[in-house]
C-alpha atoms as a PDB file:
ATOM      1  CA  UNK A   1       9.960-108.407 -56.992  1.00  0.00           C
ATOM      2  CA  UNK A   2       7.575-111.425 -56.123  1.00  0.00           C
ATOM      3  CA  UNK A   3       4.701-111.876 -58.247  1.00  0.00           C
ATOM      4  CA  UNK A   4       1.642-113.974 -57.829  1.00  0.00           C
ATOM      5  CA  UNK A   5      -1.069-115.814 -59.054  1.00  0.00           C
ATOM      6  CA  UNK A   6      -4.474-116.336 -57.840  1.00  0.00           C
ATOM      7  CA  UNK A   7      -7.363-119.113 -57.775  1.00  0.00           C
ATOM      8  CA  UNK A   8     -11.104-118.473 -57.673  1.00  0.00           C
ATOM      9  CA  UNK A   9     -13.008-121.678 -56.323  1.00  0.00           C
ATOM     10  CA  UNK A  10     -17.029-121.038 -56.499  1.00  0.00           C
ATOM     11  CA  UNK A  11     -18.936-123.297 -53.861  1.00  0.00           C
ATOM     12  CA  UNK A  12     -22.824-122.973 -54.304  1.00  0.00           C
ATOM     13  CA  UNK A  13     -24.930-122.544 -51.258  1.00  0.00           C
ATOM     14  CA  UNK A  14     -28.632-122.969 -50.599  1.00  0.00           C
ATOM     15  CA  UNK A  15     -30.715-119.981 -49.956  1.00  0.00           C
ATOM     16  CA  UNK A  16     -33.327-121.704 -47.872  1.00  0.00           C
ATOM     17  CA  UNK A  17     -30.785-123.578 -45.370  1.00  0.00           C
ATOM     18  CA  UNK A  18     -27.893-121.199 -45.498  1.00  0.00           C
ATOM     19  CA  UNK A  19     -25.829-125.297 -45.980  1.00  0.00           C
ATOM     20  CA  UNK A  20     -22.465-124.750 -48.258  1.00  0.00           C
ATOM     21  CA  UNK A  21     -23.215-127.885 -50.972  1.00  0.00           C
ATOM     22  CA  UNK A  22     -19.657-128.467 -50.850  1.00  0.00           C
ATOM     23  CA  UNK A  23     -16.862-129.091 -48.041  1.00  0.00           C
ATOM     24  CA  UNK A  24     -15.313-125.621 -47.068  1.00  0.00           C
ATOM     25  CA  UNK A  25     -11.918-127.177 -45.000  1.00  0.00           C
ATOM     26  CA  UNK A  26     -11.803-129.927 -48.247  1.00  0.00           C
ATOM     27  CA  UNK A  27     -11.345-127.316 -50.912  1.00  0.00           C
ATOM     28  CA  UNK A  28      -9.136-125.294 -48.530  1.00  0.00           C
ATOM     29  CA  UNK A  29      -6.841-128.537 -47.438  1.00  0.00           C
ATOM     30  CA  UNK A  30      -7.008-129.544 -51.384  1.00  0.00           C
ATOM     31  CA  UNK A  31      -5.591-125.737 -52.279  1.00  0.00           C
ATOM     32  CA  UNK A  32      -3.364-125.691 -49.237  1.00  0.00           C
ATOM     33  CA  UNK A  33      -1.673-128.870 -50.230  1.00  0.00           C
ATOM     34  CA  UNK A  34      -0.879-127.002 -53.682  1.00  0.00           C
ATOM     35  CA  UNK A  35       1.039-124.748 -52.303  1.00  0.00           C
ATOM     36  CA  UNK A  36      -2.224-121.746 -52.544  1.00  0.00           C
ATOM     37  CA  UNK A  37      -2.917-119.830 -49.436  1.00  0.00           C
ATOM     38  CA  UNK A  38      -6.368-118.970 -49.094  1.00  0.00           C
ATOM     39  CA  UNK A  39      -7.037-114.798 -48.924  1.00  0.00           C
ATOM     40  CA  UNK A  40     -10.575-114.381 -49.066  1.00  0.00           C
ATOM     41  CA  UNK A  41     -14.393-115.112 -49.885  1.00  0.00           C
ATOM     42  CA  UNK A  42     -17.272-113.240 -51.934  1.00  0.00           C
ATOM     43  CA  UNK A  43     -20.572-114.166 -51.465  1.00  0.00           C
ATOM     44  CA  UNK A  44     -22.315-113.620 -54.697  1.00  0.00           C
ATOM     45  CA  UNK A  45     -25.921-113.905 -55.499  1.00  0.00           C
ATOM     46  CA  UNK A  46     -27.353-114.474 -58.804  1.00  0.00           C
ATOM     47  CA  UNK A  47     -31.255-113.768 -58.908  1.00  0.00           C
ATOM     48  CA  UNK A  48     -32.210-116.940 -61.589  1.00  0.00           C
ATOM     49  CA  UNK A  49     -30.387-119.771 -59.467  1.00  0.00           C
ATOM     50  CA  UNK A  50     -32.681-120.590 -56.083  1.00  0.00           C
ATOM     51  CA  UNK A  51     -28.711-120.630 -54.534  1.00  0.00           C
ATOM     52  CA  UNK A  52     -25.983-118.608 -53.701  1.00  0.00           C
ATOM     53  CA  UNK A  53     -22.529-118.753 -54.717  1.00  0.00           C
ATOM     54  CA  UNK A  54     -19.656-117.986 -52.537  1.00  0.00           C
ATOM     55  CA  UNK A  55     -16.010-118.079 -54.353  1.00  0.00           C
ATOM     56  CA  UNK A  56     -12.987-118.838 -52.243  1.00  0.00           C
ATOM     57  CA  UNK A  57      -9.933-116.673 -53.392  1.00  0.00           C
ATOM     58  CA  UNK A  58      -6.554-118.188 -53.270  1.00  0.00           C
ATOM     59  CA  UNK A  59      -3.124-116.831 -53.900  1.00  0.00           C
ATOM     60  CA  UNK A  60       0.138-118.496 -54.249  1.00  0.00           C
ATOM     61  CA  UNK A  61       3.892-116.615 -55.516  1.00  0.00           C
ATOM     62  CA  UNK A  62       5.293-117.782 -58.862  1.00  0.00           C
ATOM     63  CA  UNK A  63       8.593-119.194 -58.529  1.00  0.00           C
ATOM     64  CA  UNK A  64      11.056-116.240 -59.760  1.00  0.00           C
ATOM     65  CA  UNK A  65      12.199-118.880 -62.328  1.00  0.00           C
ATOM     66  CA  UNK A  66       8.551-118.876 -64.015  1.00  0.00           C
ATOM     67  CA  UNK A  67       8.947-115.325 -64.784  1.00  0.00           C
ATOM     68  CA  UNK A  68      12.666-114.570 -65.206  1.00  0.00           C
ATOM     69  CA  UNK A  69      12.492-114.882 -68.991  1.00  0.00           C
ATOM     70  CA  UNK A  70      10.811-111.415 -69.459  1.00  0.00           C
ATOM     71  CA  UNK A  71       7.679-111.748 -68.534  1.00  0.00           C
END
């Protein structure tokens, strides 16, 4: 049975301009290149930041040797 891991990556966005303060396609290249696969996003708003935060979710299998040892 595979089994996998995941990745949450939280990029901050501003609420007046909509504008992502960080690179979407870098973190998704950056994760990509790691061998994660990226499966989908939240946006999440948090009422005492003048932003919004939208996390990236990223999965990736565990090698079978990782977990062969009874876990």
């Amino acid at each position: 049975m595979m089994k996998y891991e995941y990745k949450v990556v939280t990029l901050k966005r501003s609420m007046w301009s909509g504008k992502v303060r960080a690179d979407y396609l870098e973190a998704l290249n950056e994760y990509g290149k790691e061998g994660w696969q990226f499966k989908m996003f939240a946006d999440k708003y948090v009422v005492s930041e003048p932003y919004k935060r939208v996390e990236l979710i990223f999965e990736r299998a565990i090698p079978s040797t990782k977990f062969s040892h009874g876990l």
